[in-house]
Protein backbone atom coordinates (compact mmCIF):
# COMPACT_ATOMS: atom_id res chain seq x y z
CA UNK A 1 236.83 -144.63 -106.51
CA UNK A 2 239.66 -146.36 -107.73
CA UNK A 3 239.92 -150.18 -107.82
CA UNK A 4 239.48 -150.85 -104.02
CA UNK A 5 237.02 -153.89 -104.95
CA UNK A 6 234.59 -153.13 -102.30
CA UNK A 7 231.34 -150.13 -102.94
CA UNK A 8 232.00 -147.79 -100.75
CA UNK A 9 228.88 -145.51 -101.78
CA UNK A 10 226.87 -147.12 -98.54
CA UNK A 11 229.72 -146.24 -96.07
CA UNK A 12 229.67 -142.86 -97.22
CA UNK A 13 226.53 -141.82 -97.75
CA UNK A 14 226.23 -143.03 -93.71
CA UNK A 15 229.36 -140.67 -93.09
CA UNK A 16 227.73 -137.54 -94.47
CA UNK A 17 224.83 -138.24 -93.33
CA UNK A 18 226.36 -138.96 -89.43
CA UNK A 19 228.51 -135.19 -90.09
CA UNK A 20 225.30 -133.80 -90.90
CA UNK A 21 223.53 -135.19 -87.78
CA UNK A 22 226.49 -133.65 -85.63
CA UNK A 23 226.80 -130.30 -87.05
CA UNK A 24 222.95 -130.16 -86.79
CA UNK A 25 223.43 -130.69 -83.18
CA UNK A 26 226.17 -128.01 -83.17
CA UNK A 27 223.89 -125.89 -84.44
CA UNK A 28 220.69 -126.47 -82.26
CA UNK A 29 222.92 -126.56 -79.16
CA UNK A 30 224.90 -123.49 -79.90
CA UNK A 31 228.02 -124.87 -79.54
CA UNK A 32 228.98 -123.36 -82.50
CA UNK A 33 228.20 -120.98 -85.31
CA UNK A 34 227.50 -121.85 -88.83
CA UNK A 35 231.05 -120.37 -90.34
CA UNK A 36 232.84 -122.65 -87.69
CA UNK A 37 230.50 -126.13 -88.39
CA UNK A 38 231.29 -124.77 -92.29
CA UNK A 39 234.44 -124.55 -91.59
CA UNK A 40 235.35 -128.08 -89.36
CA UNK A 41 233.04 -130.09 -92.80
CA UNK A 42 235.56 -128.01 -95.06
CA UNK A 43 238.89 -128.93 -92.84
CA UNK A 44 238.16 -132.59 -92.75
CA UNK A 45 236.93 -133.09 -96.21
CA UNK A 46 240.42 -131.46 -97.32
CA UNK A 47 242.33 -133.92 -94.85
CA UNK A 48 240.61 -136.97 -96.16
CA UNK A 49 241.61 -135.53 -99.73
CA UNK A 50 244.71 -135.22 -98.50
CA UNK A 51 245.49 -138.61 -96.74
CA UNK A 52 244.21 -140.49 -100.08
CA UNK A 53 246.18 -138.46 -102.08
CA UNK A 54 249.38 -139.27 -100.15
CA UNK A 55 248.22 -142.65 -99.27
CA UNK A 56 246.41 -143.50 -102.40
């Protein structure tokens, strides 16, 4: 990922796995349907994309 000079594998692997938690709950809960937990994992994945490739 760049020359940051840190590993950032750990911090991420505990951010998918905390989205995955959530939308889980989402899920059970029926606060939402699949197509719209699908759909919030897709928006922010493409706004972190986004903000590093402005940023970065």
């Amino acid at each position: 990922m760049g020359d940051m000079g840190m590993n950032v594998s750990l911090p991420l692997a505990g951010a998918v796995l905390l989205a995955g938690i959530a939308g889980t709950s989402r899920l059970v809960l029926d606060a939402h349907t699949p197509r719209e937990v699908w759909s919030g994992f897709i928006v922010g994945i493409l706004a972190q994309v986004g903000a590093y490739w402005i940023v970065g």
